[in-house]
N, C-alpha and C. Protein backbone atom coordinates (compact mmCIF):
# COMPACT_ATOMS: atom_id res chain seq x y z
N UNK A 1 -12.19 -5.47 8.86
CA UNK A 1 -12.90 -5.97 7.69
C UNK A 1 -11.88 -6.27 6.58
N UNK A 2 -11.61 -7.22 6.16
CA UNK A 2 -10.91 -7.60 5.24
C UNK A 2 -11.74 -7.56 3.77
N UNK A 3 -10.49 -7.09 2.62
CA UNK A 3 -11.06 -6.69 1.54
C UNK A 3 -11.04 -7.84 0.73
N UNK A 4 -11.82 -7.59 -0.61
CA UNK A 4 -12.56 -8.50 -1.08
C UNK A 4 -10.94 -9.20 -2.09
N UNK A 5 -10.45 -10.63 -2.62
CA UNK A 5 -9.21 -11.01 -3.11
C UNK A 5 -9.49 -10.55 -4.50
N UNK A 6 -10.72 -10.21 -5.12
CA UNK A 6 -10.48 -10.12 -6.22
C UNK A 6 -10.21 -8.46 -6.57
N UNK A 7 -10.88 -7.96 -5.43
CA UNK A 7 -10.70 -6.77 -5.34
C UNK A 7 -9.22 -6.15 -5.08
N UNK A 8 -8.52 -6.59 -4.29
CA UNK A 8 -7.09 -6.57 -4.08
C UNK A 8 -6.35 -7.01 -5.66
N UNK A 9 -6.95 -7.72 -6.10
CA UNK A 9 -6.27 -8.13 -7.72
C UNK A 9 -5.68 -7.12 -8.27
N UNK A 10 -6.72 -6.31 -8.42
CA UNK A 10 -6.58 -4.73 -9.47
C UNK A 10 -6.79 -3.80 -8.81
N UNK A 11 -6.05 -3.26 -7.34
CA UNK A 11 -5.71 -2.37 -7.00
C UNK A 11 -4.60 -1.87 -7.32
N UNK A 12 -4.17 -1.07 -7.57
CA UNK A 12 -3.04 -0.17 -8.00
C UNK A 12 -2.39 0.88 -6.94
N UNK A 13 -1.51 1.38 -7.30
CA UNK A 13 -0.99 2.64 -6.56
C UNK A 13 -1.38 3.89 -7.74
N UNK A 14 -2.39 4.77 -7.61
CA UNK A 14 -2.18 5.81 -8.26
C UNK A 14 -1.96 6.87 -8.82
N UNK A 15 0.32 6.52 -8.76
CA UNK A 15 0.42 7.35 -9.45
C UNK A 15 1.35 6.18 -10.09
N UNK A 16 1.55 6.89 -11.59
CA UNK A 16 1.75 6.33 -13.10
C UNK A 16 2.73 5.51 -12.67
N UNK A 17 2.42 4.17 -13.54
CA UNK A 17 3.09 3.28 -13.52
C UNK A 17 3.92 2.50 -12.72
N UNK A 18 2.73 2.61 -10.98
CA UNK A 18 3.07 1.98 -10.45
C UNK A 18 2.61 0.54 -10.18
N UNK A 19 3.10 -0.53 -8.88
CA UNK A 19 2.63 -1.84 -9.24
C UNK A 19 1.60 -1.78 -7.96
N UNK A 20 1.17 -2.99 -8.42
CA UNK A 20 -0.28 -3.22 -7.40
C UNK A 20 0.48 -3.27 -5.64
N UNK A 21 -0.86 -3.09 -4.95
CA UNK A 21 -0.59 -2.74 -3.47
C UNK A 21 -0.57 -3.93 -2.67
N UNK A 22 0.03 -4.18 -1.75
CA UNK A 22 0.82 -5.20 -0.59
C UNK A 22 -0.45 -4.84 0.19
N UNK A 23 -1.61 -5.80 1.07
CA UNK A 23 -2.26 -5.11 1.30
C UNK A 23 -1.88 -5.56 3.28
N UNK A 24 -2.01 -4.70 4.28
CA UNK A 24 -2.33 -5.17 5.20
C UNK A 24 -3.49 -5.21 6.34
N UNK A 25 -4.02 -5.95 6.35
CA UNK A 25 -5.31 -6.48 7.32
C UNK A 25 -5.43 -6.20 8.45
N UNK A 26 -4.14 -6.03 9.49
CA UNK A 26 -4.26 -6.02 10.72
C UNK A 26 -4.29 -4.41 11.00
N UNK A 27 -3.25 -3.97 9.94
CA UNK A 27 -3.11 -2.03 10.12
C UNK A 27 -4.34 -1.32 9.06
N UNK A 28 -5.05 -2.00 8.22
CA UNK A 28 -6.16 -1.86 7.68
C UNK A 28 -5.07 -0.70 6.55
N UNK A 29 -3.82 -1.31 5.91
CA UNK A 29 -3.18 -0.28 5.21
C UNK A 29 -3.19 -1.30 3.69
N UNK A 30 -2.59 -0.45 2.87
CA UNK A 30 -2.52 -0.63 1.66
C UNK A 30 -0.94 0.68 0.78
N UNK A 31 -0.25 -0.94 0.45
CA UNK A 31 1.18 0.06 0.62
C UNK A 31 1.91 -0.55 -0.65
N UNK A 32 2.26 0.63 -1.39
CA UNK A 32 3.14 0.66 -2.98
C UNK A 32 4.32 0.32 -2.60
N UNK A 33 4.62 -0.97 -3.00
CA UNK A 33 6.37 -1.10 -3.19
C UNK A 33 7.09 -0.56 -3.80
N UNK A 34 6.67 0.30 -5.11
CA UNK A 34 7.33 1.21 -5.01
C UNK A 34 8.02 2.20 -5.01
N UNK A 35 6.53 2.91 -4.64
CA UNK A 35 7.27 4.28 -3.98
C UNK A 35 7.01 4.13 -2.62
N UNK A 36 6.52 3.82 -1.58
CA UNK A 36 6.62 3.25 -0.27
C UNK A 36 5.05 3.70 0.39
N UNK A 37 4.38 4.76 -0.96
CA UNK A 37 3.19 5.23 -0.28
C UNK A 37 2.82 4.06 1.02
N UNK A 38 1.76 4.62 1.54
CA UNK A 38 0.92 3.85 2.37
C UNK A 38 -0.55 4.50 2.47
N UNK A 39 -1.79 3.75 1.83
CA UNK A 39 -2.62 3.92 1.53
C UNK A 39 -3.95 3.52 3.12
N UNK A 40 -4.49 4.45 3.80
CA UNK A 40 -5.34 4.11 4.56
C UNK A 40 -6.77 3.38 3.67
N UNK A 41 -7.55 1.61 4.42
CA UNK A 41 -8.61 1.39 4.27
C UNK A 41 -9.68 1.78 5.29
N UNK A 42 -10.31 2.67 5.06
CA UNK A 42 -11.43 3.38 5.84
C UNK A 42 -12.73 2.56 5.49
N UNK A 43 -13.62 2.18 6.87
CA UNK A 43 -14.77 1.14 6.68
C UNK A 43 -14.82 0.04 5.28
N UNK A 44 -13.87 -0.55 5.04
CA UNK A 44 -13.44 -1.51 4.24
C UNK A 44 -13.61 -0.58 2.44
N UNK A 45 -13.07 0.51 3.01
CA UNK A 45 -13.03 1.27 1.73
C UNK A 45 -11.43 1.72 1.41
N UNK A 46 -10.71 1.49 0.30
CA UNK A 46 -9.44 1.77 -0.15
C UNK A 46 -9.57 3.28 -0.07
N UNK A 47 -8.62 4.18 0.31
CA UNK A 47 -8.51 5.66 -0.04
C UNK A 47 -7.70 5.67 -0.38
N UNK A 48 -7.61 6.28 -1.97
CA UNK A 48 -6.45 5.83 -2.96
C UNK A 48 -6.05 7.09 -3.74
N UNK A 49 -5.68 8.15 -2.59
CA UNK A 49 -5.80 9.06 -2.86
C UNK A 49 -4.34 9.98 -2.51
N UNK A 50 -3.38 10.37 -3.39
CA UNK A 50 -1.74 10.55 -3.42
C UNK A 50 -1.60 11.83 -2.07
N UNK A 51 -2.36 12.30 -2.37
CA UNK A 51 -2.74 13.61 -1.21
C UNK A 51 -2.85 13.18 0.51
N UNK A 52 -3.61 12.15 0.58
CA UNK A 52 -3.83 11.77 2.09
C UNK A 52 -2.62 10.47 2.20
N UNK A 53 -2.15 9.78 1.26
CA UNK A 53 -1.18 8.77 1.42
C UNK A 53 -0.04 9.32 2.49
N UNK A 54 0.38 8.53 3.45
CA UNK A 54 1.40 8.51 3.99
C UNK A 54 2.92 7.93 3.60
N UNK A 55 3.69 8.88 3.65
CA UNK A 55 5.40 8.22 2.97
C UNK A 55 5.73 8.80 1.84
N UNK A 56 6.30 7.59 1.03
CA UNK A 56 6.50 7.90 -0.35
C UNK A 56 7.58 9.36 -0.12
N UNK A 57 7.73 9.62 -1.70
CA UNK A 57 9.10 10.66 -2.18
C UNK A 57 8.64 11.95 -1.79
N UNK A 58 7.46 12.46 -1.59
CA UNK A 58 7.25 13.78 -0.81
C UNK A 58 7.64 14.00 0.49
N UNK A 59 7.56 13.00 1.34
CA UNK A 59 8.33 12.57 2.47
C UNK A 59 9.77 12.35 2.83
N UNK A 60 10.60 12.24 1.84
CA UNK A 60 11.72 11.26 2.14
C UNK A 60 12.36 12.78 2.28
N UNK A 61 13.18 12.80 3.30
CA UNK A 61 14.04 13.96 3.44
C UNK A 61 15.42 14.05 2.80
């Protein structure tokens, strides 16, 4: 299910002052350039949530 373009407009990464999300369609992901999060879309729903995000600086060894 692909998300809505206007909706992708004003998605964000949220945490502070980051830039809007790269979105991808085929992995149903949604990913901060940058801090590298990677945001799962569940039933064409964004989970935009720093806790379940995959990557990013909590990750980086």
């Amino acid at each position: 299910m692909a998300l809505d373009s206007q909706l992708l407009e004003i998605l964000a990464c949220p945490d502070t002052h980051h830039t809007p999300l790269d979105y991808d369609a085929e992995a149903a992901t949604l990913t901060c350039p940058q801090c590298q999060r990677i945001f799962e879309v569940r039933d064409g729903i964004p989970v935009l949530l720093l806790d379940e995000a995959r990557g990013g600086p909590s990750e980086a060894a």
